[in-house]
PDB file of N, CA and C in Angstrom:
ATOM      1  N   UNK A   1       9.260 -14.705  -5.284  1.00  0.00           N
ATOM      2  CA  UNK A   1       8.371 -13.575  -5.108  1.00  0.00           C
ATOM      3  C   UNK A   1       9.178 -12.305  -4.888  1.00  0.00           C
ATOM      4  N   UNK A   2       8.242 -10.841  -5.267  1.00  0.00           N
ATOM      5  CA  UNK A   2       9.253  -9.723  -5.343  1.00  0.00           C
ATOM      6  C   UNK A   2       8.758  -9.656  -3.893  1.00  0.00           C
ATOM      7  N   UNK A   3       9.947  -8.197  -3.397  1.00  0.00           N
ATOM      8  CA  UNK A   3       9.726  -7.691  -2.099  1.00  0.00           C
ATOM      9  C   UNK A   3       8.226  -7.194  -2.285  1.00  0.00           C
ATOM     10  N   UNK A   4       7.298  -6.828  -3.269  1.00  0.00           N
ATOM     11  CA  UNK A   4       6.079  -6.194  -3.394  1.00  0.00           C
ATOM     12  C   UNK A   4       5.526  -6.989  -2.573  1.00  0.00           C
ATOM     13  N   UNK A   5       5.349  -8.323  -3.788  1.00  0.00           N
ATOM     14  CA  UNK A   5       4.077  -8.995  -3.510  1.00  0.00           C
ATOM     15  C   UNK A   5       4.545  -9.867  -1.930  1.00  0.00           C
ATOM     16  N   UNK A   6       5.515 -10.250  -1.304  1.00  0.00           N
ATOM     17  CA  UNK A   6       5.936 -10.473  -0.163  1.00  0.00           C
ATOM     18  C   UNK A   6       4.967  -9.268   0.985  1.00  0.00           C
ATOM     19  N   UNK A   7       5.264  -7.952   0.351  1.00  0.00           N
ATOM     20  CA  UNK A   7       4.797  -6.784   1.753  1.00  0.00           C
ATOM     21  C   UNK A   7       3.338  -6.924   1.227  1.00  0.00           C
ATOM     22  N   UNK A   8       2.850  -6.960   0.213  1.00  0.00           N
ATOM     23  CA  UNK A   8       0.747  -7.234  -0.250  1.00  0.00           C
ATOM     24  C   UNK A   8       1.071  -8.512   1.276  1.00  0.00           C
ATOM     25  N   UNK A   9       1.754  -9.678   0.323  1.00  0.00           N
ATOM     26  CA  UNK A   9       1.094 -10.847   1.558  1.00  0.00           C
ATOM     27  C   UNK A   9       1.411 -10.742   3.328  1.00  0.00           C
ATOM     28  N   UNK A  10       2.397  -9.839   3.472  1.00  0.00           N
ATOM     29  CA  UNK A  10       2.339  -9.705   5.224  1.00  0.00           C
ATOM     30  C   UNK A  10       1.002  -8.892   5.397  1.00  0.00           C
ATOM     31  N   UNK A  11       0.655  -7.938   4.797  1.00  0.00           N
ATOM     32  CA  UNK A  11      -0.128  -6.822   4.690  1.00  0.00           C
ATOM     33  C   UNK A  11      -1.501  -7.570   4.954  1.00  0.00           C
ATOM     34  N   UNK A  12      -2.025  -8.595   3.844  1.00  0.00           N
ATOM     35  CA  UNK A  12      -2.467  -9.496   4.522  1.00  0.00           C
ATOM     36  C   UNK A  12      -2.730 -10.340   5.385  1.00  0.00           C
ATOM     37  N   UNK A  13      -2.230 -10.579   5.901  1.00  0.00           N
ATOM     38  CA  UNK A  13      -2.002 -12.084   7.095  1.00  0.00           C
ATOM     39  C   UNK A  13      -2.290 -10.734   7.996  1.00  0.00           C
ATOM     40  N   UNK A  14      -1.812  -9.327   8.391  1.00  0.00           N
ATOM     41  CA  UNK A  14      -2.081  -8.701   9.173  1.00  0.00           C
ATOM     42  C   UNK A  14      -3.549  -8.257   9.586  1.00  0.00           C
ATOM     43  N   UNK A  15      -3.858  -8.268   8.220  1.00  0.00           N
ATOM     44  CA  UNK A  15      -5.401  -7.858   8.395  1.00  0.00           C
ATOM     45  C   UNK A  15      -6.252  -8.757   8.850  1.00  0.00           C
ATOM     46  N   UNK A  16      -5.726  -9.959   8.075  1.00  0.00           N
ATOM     47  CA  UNK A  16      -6.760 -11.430   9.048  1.00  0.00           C
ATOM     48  C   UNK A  16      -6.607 -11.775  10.714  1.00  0.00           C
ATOM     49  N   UNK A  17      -5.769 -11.077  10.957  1.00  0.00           N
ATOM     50  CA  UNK A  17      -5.311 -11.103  12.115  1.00  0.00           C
ATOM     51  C   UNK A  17      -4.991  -9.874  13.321  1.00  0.00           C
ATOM     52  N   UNK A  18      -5.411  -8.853  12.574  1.00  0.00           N
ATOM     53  CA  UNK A  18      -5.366  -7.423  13.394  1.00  0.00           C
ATOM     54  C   UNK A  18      -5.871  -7.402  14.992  1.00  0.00           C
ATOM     55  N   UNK A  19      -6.645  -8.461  15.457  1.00  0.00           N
ATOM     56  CA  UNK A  19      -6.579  -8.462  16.969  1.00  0.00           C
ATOM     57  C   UNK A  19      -5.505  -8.830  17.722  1.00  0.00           C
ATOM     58  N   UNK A  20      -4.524  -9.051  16.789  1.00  0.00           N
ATOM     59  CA  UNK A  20      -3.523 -10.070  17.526  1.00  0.00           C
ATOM     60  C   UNK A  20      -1.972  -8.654  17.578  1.00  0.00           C
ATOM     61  N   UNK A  21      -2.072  -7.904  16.876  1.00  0.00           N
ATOM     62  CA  UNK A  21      -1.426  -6.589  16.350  1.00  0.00           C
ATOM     63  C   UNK A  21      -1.024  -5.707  17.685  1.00  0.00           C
ATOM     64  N   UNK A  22      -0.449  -5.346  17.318  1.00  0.00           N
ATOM     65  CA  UNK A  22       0.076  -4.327  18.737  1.00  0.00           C
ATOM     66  C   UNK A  22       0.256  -3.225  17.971  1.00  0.00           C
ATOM     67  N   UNK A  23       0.010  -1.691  18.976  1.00  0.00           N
ATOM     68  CA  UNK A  23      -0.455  -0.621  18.213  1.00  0.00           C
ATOM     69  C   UNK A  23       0.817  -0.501  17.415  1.00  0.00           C
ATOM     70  N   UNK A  24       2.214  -0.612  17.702  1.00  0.00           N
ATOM     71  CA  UNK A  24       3.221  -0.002  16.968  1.00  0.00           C
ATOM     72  C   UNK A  24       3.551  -0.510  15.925  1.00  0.00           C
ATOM     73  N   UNK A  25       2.874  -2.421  15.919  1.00  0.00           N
ATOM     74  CA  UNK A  25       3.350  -3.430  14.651  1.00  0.00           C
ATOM     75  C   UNK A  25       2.121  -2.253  13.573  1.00  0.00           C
ATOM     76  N   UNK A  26       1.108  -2.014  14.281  1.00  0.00           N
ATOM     77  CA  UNK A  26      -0.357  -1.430  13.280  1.00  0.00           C
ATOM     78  C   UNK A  26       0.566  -0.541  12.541  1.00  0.00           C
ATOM     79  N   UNK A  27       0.821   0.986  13.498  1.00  0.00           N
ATOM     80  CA  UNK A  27       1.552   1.866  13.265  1.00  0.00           C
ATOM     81  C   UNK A  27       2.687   1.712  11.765  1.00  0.00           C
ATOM     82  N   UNK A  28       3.719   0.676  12.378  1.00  0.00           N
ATOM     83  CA  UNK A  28       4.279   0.354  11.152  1.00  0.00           C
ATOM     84  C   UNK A  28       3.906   0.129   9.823  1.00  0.00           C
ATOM     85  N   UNK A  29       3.454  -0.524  10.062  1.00  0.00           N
ATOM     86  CA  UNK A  29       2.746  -1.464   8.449  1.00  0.00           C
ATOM     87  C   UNK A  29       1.407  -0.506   7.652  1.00  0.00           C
ATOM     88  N   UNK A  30       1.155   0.837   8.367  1.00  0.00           N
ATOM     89  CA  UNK A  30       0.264   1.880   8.167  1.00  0.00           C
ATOM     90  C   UNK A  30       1.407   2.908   7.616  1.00  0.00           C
ATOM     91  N   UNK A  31       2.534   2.955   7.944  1.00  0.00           N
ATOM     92  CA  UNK A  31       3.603   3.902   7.446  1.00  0.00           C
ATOM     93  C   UNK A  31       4.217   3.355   6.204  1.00  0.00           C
ATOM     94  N   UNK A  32       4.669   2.098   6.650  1.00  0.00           N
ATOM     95  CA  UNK A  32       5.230   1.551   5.274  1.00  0.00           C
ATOM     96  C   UNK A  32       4.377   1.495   3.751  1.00  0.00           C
ATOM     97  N   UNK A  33       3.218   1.117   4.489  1.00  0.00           N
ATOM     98  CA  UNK A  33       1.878   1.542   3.088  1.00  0.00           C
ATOM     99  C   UNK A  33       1.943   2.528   2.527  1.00  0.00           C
ATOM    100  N   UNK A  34       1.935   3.681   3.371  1.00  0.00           N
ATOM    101  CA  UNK A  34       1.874   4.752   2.795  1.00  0.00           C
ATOM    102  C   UNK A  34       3.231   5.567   1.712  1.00  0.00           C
ATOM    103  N   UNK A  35       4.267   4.767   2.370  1.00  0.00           N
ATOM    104  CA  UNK A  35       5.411   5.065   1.629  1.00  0.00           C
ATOM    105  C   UNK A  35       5.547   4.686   0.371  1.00  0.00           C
ATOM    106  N   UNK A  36       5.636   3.211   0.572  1.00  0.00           N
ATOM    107  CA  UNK A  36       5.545   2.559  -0.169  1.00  0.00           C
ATOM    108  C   UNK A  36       4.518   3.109  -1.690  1.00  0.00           C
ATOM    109  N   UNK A  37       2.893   3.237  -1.394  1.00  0.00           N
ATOM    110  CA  UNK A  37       1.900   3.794  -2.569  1.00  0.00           C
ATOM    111  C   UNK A  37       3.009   5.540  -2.972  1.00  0.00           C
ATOM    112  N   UNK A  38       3.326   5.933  -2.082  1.00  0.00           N
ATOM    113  CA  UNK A  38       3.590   6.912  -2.579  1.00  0.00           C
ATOM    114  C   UNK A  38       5.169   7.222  -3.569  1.00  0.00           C
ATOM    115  N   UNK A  39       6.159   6.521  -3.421  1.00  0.00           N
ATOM    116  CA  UNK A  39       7.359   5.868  -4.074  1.00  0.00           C
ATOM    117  C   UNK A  39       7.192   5.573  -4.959  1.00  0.00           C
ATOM    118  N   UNK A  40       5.713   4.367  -5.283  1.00  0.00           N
ATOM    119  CA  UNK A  40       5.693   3.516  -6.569  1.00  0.00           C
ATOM    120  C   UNK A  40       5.056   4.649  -7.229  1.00  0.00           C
ATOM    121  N   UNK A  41       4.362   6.078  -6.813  1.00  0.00           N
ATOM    122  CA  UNK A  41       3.797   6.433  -7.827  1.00  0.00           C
ATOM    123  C   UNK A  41       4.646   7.424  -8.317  1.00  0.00           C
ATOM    124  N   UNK A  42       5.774   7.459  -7.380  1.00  0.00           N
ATOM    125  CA  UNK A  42       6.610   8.815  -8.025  1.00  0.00           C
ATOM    126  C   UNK A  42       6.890   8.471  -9.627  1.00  0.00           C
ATOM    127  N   UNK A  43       7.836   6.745  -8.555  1.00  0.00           N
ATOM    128  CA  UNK A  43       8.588   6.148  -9.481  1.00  0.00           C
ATOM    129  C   UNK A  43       8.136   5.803 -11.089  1.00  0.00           C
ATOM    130  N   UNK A  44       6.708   5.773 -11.238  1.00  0.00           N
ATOM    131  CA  UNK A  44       5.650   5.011 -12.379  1.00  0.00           C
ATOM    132  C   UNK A  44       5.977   6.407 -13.090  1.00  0.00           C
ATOM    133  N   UNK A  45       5.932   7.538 -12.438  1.00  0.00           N
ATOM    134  CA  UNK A  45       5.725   8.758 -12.939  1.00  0.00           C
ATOM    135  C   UNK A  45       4.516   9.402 -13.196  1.00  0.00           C
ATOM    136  N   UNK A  46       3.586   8.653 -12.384  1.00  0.00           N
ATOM    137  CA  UNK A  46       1.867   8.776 -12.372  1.00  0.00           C
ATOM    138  C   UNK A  46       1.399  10.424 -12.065  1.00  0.00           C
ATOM    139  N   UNK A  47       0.699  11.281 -12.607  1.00  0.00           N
ATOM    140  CA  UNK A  47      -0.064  12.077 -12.185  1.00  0.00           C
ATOM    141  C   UNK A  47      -0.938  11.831 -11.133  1.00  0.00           C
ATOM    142  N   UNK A  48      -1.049  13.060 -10.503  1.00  0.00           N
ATOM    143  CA  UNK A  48      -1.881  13.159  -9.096  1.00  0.00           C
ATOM    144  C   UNK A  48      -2.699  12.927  -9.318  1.00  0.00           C
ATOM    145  N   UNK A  49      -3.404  12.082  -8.629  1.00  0.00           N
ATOM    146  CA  UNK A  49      -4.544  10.903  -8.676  1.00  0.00           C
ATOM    147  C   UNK A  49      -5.256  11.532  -7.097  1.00  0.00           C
ATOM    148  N   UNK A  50      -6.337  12.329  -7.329  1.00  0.00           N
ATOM    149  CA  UNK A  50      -7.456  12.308  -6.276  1.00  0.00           C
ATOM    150  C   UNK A  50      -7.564  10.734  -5.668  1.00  0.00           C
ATOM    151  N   UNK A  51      -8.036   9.903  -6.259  1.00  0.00           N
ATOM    152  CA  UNK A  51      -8.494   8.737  -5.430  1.00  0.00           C
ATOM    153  C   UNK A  51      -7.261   8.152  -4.795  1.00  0.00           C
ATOM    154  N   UNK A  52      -6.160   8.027  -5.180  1.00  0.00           N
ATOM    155  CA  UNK A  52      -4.963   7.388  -4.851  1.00  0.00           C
ATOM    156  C   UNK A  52      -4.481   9.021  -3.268  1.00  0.00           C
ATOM    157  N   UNK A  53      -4.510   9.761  -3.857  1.00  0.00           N
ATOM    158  CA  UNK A  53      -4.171  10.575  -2.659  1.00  0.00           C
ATOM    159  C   UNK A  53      -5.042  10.609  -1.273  1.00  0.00           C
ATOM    160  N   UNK A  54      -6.470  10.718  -1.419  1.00  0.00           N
ATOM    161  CA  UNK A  54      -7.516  10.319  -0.878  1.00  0.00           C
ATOM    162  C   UNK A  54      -7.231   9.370  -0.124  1.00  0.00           C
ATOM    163  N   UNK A  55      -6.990   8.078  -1.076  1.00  0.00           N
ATOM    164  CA  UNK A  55      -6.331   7.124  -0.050  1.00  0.00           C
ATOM    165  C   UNK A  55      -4.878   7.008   1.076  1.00  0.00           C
ATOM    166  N   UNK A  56      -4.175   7.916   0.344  1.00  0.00           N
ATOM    167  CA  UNK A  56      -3.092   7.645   0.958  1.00  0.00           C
ATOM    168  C   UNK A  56      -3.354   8.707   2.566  1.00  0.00           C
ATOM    169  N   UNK A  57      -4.226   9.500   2.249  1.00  0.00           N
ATOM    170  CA  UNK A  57      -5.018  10.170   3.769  1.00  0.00           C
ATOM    171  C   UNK A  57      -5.316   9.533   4.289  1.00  0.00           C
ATOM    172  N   UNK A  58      -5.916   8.670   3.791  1.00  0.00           N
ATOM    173  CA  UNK A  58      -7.261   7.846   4.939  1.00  0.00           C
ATOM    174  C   UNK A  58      -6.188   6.837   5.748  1.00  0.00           C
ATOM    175  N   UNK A  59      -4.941   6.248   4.810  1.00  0.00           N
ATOM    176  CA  UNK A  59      -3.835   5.819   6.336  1.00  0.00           C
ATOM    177  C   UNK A  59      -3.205   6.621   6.723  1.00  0.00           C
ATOM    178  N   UNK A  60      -2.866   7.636   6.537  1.00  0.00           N
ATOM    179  CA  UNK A  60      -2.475   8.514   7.534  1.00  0.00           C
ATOM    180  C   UNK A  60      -3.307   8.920   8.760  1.00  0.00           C
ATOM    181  N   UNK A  61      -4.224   9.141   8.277  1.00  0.00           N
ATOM    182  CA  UNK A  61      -5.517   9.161   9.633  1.00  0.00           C
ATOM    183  C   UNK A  61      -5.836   8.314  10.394  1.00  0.00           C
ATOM    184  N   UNK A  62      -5.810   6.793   9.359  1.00  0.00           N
ATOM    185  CA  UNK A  62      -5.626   5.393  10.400  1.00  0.00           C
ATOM    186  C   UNK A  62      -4.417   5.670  11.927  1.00  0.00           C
ATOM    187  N   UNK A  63      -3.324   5.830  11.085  1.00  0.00           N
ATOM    188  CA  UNK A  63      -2.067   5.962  11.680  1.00  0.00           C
ATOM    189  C   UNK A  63      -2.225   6.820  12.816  1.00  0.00           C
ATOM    190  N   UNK A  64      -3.096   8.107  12.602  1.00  0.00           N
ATOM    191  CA  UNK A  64      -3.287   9.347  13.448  1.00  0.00           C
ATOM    192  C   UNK A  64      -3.852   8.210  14.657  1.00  0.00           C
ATOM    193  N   UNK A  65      -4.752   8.051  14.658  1.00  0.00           N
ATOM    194  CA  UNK A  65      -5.916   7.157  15.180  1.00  0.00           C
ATOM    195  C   UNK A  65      -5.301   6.034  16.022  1.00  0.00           C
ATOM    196  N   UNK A  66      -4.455   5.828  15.634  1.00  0.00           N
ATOM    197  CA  UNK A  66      -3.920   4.361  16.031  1.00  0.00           C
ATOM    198  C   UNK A  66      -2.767   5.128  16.978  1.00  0.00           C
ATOM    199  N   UNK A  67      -2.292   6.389  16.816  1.00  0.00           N
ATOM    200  CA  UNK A  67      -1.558   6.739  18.093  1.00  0.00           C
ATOM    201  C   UNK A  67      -2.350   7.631  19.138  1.00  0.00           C
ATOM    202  N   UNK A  68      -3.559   7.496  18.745  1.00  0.00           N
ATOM    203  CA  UNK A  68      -4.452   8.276  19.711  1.00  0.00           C
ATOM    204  C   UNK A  68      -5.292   6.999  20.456  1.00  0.00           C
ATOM    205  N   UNK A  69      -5.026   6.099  19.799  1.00  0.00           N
ATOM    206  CA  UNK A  69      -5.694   5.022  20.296  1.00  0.00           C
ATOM    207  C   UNK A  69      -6.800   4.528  20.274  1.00  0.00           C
ATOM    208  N   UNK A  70      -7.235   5.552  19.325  1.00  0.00           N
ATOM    209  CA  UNK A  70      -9.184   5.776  18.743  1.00  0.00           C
ATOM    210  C   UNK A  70      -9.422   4.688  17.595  1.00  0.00           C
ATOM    211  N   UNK A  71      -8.595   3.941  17.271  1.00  0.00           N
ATOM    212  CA  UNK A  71      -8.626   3.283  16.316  1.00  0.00           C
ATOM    213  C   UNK A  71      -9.111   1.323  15.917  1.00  0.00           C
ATOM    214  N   UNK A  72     -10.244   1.897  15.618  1.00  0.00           N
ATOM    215  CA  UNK A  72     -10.863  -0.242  15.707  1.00  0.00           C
ATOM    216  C   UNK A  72     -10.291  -0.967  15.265  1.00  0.00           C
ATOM    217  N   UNK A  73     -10.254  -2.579  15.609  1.00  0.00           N
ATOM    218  CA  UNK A  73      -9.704  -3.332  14.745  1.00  0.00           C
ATOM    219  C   UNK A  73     -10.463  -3.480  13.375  1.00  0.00           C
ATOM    220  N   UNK A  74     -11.976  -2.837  13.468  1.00  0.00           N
ATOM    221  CA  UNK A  74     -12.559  -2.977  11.662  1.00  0.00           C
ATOM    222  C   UNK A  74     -11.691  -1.769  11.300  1.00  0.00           C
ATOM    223  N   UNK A  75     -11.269  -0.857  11.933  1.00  0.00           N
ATOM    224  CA  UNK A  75     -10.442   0.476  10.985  1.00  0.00           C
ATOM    225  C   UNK A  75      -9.327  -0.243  10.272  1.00  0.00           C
ATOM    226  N   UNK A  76      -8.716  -0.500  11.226  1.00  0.00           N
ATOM    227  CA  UNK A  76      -7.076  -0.887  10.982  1.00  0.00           C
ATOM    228  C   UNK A  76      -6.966  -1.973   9.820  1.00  0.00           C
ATOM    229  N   UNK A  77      -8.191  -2.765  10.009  1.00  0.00           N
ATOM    230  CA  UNK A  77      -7.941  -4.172   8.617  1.00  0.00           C
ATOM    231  C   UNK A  77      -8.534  -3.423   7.671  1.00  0.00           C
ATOM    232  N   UNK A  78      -9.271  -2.418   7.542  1.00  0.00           N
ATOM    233  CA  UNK A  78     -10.043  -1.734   6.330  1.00  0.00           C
ATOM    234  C   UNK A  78      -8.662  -1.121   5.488  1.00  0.00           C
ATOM    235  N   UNK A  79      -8.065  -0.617   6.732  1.00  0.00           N
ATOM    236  CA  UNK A  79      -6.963  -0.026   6.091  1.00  0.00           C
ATOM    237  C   UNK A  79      -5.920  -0.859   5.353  1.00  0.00           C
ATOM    238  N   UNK A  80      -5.361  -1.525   6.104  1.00  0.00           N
ATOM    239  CA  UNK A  80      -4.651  -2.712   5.993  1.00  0.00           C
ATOM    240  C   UNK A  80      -5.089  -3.581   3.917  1.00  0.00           C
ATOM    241  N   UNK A  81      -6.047  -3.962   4.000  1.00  0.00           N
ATOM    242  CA  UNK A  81      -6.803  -4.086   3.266  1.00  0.00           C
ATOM    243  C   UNK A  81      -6.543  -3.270   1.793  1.00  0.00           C
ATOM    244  N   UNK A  82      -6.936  -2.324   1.952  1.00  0.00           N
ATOM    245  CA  UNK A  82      -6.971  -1.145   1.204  1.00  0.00           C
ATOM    246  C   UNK A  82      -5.414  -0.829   1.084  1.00  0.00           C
ATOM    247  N   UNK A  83      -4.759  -0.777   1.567  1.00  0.00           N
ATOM    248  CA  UNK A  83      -2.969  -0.349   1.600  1.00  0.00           C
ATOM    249  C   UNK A  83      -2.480  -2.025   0.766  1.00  0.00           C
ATOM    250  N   UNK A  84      -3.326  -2.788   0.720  1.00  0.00           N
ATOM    251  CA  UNK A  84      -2.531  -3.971  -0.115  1.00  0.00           C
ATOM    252  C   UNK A  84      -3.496  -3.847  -1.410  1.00  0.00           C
ATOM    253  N   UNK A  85      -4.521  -3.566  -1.832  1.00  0.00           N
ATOM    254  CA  UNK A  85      -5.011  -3.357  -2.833  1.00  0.00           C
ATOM    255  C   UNK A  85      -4.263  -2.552  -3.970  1.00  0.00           C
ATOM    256  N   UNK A  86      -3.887  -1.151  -3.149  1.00  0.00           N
ATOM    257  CA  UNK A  86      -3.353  -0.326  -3.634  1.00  0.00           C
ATOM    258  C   UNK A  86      -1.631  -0.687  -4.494  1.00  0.00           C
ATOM    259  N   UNK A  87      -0.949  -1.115  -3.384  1.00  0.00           N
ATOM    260  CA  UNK A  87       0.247  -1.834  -3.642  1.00  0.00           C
ATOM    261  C   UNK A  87       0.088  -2.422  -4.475  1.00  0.00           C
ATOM    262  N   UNK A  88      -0.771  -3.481  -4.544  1.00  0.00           N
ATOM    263  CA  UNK A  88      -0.860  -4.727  -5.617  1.00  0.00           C
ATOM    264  C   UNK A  88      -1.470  -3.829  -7.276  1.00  0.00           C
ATOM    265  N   UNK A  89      -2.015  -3.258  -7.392  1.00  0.00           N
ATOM    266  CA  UNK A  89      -2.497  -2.422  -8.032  1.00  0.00           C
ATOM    267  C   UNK A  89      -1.084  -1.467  -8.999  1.00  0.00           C
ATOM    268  N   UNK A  90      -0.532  -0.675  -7.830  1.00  0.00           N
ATOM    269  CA  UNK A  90       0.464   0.023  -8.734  1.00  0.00           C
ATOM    270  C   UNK A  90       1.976  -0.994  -9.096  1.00  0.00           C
ATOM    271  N   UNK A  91       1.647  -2.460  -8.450  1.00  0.00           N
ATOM    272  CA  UNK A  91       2.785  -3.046  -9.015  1.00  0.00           C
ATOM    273  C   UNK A  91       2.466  -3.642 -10.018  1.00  0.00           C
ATOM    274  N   UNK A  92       1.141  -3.658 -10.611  1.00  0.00           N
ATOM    275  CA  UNK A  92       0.933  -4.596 -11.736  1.00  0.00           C
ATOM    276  C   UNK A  92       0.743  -3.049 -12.815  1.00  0.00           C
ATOM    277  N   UNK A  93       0.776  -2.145 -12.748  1.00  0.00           N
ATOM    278  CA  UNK A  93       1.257  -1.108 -13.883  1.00  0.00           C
ATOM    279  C   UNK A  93       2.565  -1.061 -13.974  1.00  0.00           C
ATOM    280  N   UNK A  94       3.498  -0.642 -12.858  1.00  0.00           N
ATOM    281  CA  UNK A  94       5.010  -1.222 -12.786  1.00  0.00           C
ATOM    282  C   UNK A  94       4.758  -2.257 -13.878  1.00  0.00           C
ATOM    283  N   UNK A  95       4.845  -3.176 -13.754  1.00  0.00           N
ATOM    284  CA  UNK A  95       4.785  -4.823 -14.427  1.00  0.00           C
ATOM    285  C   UNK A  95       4.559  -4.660 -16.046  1.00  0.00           C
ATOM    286  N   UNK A  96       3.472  -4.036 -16.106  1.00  0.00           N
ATOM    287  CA  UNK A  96       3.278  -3.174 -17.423  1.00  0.00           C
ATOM    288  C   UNK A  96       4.000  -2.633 -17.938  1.00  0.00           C
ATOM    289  N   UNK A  97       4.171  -1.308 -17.328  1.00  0.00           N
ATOM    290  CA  UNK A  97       5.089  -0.258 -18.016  1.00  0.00           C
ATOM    291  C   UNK A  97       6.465  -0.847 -18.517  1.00  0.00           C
ATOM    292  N   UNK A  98       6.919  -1.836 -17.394  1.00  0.00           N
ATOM    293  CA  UNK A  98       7.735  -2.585 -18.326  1.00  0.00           C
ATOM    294  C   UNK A  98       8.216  -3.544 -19.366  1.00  0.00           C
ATOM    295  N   UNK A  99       7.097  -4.128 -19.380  1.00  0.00           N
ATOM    296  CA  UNK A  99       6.721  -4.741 -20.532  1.00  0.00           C
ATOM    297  C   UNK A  99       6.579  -4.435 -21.694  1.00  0.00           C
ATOM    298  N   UNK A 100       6.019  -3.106 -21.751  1.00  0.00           N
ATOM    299  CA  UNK A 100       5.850  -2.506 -22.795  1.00  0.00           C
ATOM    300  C   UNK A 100       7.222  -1.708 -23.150  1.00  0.00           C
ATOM    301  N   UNK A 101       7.693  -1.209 -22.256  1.00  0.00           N
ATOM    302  CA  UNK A 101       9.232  -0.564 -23.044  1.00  0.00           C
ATOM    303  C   UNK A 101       9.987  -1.832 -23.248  1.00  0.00           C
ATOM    304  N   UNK A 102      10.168  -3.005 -22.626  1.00  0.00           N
ATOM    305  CA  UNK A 102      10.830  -4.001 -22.974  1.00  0.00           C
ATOM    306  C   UNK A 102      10.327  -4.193 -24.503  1.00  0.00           C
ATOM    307  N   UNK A 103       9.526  -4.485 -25.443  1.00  0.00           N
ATOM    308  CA  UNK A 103       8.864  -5.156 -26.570  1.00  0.00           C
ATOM    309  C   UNK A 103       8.796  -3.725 -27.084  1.00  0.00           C
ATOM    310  N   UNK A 104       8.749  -2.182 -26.643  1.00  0.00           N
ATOM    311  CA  UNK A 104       9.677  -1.464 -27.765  1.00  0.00           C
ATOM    312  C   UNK A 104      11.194  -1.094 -28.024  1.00  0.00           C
ATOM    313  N   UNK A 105      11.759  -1.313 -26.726  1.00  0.00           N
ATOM    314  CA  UNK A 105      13.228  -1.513 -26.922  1.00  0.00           C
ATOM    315  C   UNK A 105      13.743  -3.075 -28.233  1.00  0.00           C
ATOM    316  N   UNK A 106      12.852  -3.832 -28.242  1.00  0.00           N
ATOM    317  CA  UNK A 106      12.459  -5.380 -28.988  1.00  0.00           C
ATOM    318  C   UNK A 106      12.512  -4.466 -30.462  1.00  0.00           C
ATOM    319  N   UNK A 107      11.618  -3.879 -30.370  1.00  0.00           N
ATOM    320  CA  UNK A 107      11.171  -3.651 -31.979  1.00  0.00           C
ATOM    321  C   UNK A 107      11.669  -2.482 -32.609  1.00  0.00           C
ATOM    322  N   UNK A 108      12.785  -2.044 -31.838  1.00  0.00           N
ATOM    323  CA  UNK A 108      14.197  -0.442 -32.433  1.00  0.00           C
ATOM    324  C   UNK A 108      15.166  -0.895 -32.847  1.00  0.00           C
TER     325      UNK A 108
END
């Protein structure tokens, strides 16, 4: 398995388990999401995407929340949730994009 789909599946297990979370493990894994969506989209070379930015607010606000302490365990797995969707999402265009220059580098 890549380091991706490894951080989708902690990302998971976190969310099934977010009562068990301590604010700074939350904290973390709310930062790394956000890095993370935002890296893969440099890297893809993706145009600014309202919904993808949108999202990448709404964990930052988790994050806000979660050091203010205002933050539910339905927030934090929504987020959680949503931050592995996303991931899993821009790694299977990754996955793509290379595929496809692989099979035209194939056919030059």
């Amino acid at each position: 398995m890549t380091m991706v789909h490894n951080f989708v599946r902690e990302l998971l297990r976190a969310a099934n388990g977010v009562e068990m979370l301590c604010a700074s493990e939350r904290k973390r894994l709310i930062s790394r999401s956000a890095a993370a969506c935002v890296d893969m989209r440099l890297r893809l070379g993706l145009s600014r995407s309202l919904s993808l930015e949108e999202a990448i607010i709404g964990l930052q606000t988790t994050y806000i929340a979660i050091s203010f302490g205002s933050a539910s365990d339905g927030q934090v797995q929504t987020a959680l949730l949503e931050a592995a969707r996303m991931i899993r999402e821009l790694s299977i265009l990754a996955n793509h994009e290379a595929a496809v220059s692989d099979q035209q580098a194939c056919q030059a």
